[in-house]
PDB file of N, CA and C in Angstrom:
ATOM      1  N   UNK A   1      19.403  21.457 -51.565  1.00  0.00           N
ATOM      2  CA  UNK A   1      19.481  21.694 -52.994  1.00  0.00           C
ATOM      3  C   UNK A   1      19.134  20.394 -53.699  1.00  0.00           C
ATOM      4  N   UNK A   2      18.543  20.511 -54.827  1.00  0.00           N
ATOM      5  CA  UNK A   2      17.873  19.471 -55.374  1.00  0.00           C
ATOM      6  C   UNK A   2      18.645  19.320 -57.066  1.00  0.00           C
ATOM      7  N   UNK A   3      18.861  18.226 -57.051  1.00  0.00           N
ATOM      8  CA  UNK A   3      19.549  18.004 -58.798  1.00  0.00           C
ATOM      9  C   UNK A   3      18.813  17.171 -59.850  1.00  0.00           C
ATOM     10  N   UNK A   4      18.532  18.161 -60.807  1.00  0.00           N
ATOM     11  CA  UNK A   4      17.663  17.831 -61.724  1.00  0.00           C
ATOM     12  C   UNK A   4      17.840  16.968 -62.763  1.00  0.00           C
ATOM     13  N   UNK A   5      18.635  16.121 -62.433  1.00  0.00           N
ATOM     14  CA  UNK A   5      19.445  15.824 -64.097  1.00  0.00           C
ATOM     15  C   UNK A   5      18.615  14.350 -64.406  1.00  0.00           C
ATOM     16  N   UNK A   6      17.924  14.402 -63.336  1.00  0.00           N
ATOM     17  CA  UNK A   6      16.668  12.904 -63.436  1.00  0.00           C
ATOM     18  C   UNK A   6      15.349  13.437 -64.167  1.00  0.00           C
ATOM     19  N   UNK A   7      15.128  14.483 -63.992  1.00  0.00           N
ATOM     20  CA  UNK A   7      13.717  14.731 -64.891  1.00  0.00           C
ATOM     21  C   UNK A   7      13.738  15.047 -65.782  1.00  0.00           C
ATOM     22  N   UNK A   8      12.313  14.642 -66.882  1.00  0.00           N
ATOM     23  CA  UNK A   8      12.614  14.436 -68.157  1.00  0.00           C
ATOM     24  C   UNK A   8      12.294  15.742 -68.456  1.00  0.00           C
ATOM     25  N   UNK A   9      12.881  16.711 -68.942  1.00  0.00           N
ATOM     26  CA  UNK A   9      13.083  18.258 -69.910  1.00  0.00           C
ATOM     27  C   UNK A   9      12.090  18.034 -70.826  1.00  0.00           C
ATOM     28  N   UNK A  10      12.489  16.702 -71.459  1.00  0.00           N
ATOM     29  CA  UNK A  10      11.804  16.909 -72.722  1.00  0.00           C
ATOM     30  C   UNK A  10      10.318  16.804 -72.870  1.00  0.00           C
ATOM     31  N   UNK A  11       9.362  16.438 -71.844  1.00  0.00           N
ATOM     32  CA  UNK A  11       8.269  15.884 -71.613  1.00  0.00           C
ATOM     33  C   UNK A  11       7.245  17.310 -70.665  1.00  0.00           C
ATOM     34  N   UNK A  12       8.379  18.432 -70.780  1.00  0.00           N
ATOM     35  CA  UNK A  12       7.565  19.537 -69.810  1.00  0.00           C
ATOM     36  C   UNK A  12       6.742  20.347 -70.805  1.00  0.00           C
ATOM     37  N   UNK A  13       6.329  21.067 -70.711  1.00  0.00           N
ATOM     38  CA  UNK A  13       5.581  22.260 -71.204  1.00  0.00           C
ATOM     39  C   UNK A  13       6.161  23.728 -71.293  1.00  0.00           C
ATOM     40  N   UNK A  14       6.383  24.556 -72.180  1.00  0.00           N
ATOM     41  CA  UNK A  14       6.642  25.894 -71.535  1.00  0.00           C
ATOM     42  C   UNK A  14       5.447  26.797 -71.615  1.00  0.00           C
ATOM     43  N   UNK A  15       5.692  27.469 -70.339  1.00  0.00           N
ATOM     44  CA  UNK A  15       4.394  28.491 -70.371  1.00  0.00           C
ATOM     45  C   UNK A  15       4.933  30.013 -70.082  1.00  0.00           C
ATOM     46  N   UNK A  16       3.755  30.677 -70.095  1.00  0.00           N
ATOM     47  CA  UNK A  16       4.430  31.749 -69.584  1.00  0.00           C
ATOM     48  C   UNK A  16       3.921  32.474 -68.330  1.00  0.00           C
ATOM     49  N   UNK A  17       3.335  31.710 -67.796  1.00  0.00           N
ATOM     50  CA  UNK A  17       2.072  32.111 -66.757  1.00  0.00           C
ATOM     51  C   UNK A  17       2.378  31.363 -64.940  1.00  0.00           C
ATOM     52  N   UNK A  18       3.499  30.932 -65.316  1.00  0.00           N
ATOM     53  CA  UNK A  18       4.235  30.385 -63.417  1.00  0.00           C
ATOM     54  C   UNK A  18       4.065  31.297 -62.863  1.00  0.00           C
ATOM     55  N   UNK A  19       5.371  32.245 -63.644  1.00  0.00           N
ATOM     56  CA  UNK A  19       5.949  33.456 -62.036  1.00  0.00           C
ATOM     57  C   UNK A  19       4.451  34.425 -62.191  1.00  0.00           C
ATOM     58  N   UNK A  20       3.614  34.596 -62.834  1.00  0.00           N
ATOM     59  CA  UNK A  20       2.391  35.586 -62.191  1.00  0.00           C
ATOM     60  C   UNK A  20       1.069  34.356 -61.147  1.00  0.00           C
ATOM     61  N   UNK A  21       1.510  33.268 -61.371  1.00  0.00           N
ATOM     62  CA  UNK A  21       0.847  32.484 -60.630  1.00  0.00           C
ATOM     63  C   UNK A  21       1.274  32.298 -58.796  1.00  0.00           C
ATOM     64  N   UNK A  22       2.647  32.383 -59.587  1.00  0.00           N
ATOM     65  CA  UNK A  22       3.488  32.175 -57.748  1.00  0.00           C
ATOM     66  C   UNK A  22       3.111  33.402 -57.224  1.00  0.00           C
ATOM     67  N   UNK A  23       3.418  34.341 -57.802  1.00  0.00           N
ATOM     68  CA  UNK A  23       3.331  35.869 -57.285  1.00  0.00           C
ATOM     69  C   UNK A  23       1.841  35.897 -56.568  1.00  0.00           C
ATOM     70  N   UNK A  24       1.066  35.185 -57.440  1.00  0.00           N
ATOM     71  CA  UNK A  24      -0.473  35.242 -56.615  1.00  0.00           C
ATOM     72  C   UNK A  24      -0.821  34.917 -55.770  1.00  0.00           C
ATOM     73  N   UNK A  25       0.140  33.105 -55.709  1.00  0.00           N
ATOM     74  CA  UNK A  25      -0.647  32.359 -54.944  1.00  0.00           C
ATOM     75  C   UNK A  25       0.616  32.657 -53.446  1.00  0.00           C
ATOM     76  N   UNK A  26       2.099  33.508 -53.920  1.00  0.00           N
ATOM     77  CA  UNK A  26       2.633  33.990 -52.494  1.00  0.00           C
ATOM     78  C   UNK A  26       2.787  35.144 -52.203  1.00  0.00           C
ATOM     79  N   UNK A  27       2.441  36.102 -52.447  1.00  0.00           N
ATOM     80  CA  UNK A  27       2.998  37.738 -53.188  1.00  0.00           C
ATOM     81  C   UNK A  27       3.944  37.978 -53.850  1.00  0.00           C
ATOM     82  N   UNK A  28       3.660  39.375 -53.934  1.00  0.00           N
ATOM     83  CA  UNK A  28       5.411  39.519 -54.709  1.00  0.00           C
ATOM     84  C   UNK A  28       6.841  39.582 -53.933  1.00  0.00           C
ATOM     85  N   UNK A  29       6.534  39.715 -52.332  1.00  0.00           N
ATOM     86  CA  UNK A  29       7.582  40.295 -51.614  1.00  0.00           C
ATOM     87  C   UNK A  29       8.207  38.657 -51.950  1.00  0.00           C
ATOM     88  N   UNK A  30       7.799  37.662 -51.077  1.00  0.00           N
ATOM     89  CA  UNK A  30       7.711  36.317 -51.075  1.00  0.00           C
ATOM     90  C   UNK A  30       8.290  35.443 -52.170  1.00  0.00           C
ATOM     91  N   UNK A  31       7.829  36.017 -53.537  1.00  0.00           N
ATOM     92  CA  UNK A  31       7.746  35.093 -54.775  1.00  0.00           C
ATOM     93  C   UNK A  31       9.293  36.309 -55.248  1.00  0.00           C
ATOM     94  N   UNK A  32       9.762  37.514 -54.575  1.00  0.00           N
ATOM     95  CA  UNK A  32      10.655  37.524 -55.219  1.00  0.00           C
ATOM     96  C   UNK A  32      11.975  37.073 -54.424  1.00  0.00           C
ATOM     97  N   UNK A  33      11.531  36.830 -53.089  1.00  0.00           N
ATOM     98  CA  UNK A  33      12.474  36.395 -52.241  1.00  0.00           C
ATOM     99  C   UNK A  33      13.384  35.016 -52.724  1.00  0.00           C
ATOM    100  N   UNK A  34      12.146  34.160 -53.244  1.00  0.00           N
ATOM    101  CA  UNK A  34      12.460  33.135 -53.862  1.00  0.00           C
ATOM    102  C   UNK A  34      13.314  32.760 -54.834  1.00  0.00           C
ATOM    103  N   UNK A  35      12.861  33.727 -56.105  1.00  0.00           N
ATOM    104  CA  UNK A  35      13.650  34.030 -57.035  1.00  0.00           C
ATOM    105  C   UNK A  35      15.162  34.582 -56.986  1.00  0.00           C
ATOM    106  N   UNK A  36      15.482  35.621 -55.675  1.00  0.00           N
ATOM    107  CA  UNK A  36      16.702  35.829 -55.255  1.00  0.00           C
ATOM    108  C   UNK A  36      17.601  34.620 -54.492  1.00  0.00           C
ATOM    109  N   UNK A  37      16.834  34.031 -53.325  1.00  0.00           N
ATOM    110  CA  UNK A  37      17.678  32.775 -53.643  1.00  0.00           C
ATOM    111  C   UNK A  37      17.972  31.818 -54.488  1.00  0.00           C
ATOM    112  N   UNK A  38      17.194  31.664 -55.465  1.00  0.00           N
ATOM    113  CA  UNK A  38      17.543  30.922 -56.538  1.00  0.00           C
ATOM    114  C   UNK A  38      19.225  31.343 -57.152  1.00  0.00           C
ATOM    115  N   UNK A  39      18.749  32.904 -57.334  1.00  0.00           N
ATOM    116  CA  UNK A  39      20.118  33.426 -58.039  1.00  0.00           C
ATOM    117  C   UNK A  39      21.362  33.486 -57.200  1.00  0.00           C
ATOM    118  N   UNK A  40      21.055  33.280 -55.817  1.00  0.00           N
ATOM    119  CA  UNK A  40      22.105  33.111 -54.853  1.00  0.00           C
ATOM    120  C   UNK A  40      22.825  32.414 -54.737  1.00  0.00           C
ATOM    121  N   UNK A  41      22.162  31.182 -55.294  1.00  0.00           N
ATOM    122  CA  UNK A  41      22.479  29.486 -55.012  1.00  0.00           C
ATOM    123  C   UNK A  41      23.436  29.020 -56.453  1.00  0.00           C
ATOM    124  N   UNK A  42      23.179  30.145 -57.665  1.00  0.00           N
ATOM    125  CA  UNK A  42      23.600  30.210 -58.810  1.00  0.00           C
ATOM    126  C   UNK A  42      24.841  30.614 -58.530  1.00  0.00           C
ATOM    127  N   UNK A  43      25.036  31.754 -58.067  1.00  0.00           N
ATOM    128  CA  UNK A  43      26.355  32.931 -57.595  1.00  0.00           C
ATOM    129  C   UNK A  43      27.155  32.344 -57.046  1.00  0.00           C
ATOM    130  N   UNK A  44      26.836  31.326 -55.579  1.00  0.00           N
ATOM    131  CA  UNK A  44      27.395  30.654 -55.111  1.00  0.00           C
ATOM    132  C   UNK A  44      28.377  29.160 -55.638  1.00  0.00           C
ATOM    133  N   UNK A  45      27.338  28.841 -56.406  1.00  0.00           N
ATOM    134  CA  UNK A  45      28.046  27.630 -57.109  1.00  0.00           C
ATOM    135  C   UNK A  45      29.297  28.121 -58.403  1.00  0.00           C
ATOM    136  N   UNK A  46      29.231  29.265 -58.705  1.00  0.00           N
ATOM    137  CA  UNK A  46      30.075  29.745 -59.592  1.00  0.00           C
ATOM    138  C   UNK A  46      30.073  29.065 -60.898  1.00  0.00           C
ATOM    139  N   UNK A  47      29.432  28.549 -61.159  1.00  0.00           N
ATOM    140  CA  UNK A  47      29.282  27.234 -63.003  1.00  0.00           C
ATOM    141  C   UNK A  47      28.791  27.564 -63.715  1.00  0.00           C
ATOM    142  N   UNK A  48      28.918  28.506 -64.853  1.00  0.00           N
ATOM    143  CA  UNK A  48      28.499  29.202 -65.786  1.00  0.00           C
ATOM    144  C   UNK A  48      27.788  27.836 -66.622  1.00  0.00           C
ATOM    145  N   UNK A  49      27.515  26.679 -66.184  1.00  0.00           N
ATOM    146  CA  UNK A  49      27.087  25.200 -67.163  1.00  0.00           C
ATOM    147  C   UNK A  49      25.815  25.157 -66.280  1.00  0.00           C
ATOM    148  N   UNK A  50      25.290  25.744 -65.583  1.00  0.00           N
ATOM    149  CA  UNK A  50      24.535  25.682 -64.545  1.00  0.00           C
ATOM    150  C   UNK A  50      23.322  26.954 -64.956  1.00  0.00           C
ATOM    151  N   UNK A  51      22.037  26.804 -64.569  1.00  0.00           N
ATOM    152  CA  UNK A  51      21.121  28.026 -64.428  1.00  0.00           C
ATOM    153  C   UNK A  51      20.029  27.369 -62.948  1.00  0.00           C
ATOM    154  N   UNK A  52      19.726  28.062 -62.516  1.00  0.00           N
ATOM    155  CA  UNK A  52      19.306  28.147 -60.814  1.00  0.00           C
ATOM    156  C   UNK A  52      17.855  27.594 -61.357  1.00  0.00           C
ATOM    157  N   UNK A  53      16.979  26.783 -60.910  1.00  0.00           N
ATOM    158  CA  UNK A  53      16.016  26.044 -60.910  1.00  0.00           C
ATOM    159  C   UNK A  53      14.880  26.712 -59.524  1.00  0.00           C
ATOM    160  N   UNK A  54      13.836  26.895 -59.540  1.00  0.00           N
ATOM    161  CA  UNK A  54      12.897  27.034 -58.875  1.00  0.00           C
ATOM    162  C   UNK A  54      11.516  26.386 -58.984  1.00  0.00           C
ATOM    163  N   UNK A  55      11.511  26.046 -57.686  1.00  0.00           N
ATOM    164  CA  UNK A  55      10.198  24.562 -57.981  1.00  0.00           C
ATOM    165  C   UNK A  55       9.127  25.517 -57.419  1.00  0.00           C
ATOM    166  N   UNK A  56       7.919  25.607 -58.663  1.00  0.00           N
ATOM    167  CA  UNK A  56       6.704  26.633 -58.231  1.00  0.00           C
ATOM    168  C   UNK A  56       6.292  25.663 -57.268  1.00  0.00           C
ATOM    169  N   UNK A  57       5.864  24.192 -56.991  1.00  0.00           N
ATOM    170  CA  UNK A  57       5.232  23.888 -55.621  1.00  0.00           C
ATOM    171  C   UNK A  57       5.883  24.066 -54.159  1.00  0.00           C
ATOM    172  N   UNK A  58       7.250  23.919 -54.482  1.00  0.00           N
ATOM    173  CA  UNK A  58       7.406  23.887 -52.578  1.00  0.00           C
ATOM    174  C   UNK A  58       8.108  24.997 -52.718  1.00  0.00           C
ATOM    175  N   UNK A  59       8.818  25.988 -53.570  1.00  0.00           N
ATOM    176  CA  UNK A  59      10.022  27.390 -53.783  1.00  0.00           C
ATOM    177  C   UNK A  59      11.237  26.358 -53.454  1.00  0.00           C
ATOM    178  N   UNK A  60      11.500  25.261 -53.486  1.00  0.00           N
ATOM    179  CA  UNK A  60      12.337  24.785 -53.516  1.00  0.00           C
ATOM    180  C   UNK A  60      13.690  25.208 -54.877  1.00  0.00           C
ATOM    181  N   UNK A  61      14.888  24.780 -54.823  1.00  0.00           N
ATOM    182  CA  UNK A  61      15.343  25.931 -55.235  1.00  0.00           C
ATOM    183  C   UNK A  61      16.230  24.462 -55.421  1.00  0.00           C
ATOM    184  N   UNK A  62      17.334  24.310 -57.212  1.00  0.00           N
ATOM    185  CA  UNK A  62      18.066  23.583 -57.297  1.00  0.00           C
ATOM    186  C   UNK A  62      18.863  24.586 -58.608  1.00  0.00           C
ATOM    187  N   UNK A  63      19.894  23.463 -59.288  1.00  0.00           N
ATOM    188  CA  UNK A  63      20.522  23.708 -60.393  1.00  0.00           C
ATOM    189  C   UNK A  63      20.539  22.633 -61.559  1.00  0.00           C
ATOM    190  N   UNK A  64      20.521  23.143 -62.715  1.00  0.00           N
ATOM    191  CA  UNK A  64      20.231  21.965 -63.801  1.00  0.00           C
ATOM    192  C   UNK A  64      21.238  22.375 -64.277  1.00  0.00           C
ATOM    193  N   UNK A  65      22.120  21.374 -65.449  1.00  0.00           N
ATOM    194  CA  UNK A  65      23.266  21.771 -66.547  1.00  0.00           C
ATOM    195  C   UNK A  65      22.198  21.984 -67.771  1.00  0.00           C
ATOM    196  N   UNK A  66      22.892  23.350 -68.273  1.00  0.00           N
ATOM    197  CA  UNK A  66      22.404  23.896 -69.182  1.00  0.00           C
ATOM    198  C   UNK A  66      22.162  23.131 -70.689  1.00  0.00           C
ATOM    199  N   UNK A  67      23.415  22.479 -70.686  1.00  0.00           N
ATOM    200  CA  UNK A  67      23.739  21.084 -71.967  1.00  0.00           C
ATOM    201  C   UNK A  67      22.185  20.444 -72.179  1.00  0.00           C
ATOM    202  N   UNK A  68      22.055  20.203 -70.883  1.00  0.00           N
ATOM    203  CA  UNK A  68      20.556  19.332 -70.776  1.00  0.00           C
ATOM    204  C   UNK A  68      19.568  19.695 -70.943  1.00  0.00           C
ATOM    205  N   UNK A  69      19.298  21.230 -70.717  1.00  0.00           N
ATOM    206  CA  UNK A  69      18.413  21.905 -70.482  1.00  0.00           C
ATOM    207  C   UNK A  69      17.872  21.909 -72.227  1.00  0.00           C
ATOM    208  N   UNK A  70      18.874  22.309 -72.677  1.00  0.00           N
ATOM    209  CA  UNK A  70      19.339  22.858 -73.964  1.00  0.00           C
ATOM    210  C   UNK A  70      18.510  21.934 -74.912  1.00  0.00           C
ATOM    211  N   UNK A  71      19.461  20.195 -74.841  1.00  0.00           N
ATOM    212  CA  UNK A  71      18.875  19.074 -75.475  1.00  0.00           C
ATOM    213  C   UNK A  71      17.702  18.891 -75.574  1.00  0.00           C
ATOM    214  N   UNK A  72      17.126  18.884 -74.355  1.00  0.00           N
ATOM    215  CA  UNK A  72      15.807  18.543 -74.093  1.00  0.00           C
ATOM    216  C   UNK A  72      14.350  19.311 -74.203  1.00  0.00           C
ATOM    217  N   UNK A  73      14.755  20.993 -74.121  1.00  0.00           N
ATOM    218  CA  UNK A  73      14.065  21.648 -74.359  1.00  0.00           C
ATOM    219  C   UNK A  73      13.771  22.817 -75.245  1.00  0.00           C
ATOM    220  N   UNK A  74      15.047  22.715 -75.847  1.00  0.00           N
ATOM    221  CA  UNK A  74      15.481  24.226 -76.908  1.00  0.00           C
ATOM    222  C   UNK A  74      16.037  25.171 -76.493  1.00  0.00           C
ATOM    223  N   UNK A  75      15.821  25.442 -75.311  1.00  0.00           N
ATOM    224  CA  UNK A  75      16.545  26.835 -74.244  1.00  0.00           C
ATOM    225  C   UNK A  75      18.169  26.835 -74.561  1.00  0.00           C
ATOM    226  N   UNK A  76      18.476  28.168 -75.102  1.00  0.00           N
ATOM    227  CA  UNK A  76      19.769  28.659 -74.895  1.00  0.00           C
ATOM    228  C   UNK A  76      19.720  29.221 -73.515  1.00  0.00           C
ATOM    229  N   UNK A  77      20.484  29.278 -72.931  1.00  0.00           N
ATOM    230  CA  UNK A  77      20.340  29.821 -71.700  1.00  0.00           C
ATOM    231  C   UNK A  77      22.103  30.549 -71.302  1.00  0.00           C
ATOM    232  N   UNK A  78      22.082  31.665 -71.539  1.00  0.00           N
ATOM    233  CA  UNK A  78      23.588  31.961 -71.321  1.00  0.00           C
ATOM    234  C   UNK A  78      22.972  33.713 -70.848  1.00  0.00           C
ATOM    235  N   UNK A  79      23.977  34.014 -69.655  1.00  0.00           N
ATOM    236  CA  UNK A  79      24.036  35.389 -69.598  1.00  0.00           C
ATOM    237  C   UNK A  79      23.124  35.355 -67.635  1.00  0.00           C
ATOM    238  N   UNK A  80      23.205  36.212 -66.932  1.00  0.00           N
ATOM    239  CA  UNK A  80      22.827  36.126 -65.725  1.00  0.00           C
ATOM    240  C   UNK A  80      21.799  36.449 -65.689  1.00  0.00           C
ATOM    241  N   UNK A  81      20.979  35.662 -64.386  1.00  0.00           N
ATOM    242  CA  UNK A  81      19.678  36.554 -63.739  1.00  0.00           C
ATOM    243  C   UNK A  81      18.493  35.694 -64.348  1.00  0.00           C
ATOM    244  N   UNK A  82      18.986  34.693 -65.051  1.00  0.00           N
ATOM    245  CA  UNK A  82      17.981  33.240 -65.528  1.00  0.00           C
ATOM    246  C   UNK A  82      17.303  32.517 -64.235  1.00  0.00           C
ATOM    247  N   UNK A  83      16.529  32.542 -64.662  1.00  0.00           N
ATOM    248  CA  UNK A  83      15.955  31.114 -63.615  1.00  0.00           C
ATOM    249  C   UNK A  83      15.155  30.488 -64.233  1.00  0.00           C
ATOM    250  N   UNK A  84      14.742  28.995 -64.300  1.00  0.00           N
ATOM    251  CA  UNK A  84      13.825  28.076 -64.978  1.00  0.00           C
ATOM    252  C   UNK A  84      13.069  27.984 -63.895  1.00  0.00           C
ATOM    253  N   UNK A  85      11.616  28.373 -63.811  1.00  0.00           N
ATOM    254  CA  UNK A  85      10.600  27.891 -62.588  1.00  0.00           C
ATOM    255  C   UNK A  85      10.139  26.469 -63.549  1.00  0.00           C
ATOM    256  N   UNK A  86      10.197  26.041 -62.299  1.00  0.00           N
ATOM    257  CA  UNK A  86       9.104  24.032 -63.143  1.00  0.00           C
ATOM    258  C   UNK A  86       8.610  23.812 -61.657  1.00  0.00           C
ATOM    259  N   UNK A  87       7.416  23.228 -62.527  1.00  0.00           N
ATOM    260  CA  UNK A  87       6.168  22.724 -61.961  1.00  0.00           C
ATOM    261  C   UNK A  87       6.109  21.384 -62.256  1.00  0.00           C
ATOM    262  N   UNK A  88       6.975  20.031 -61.228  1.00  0.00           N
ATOM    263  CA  UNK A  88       6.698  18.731 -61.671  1.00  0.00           C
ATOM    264  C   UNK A  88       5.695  18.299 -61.673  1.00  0.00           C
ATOM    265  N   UNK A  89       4.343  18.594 -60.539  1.00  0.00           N
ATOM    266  CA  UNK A  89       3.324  18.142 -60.757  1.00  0.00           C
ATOM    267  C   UNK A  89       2.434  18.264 -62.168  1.00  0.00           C
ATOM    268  N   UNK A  90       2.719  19.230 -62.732  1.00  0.00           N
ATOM    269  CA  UNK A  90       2.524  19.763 -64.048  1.00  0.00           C
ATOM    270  C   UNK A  90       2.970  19.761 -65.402  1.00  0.00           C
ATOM    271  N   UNK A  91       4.306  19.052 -65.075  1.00  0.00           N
ATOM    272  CA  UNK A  91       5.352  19.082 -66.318  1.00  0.00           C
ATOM    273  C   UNK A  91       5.177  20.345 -66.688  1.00  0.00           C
ATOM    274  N   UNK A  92       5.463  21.409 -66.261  1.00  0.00           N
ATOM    275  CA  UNK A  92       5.400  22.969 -66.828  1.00  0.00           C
ATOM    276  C   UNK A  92       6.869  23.383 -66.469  1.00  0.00           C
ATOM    277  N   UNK A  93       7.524  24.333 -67.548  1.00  0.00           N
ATOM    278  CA  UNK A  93       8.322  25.493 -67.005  1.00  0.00           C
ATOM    279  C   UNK A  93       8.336  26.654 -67.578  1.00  0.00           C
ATOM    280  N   UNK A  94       9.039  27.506 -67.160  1.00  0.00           N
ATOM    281  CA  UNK A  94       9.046  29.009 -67.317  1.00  0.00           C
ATOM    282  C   UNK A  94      10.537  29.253 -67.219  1.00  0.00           C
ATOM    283  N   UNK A  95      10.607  29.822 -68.404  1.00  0.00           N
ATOM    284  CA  UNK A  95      12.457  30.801 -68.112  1.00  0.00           C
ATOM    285  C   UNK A  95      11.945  32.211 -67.951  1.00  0.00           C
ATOM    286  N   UNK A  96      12.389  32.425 -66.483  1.00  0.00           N
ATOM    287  CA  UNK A  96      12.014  34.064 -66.395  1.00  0.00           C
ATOM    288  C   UNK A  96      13.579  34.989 -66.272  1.00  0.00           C
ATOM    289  N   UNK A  97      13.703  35.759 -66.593  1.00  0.00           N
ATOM    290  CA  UNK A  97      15.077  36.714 -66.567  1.00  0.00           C
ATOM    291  C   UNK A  97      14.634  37.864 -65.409  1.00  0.00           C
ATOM    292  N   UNK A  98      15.451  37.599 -64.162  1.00  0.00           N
ATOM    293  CA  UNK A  98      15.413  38.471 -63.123  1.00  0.00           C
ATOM    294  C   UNK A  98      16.595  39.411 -63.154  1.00  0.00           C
ATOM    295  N   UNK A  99      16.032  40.802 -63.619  1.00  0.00           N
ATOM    296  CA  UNK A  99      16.575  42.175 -63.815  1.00  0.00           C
ATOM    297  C   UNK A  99      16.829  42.667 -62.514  1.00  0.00           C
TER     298      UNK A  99
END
């Protein structure tokens, strides 16, 4: 698990075009597998201050505090099934809501 509280939020991009990129470049079975551990790793940690992080280059999978998220990028983020995909090579992210 990886902790984000070193990268700069404020310096990313939002897009809306990650999760149909991951989906491409892994399928969907794959790219949603990912996304479920993300939310696993969320469930597990139990910290409603927390939303599950997914790194589009490696599916690496962490948690950011929301406070930060918030400051740095505008995102309210409250309620389940969130995930922020970011792309460091890119400074990109995506808040996608997994239904």
């Amino acid at each position: 698990m990886t902790s984000f509280s070193s990268i700069d939020f404020a310096g990313v991009q939002t897009v809306n075009y990650l999760w149909p990129q991951l989906v491409e470049k892994l399928g969907l079975e794959k790219a949603q597998k990912a996304a479920h551990q993300a939310l696993d790793l969320q469930r597990m940690n139990h910290n409603y201050k927390t939303i599950p992080v997914l790194l589009y280059e490696t599916c690496g999978i962490g948690l950011v505090n929301i406070d930060l998220l918030r400051r740095n990028t505008g995102y309210t983020c409250h309620g389940e099934g969130l995930i922020l995909i970011l792309s460091t090579k890119d400074a990109l992210v995506q808040l996608l809501h997994k239904a």
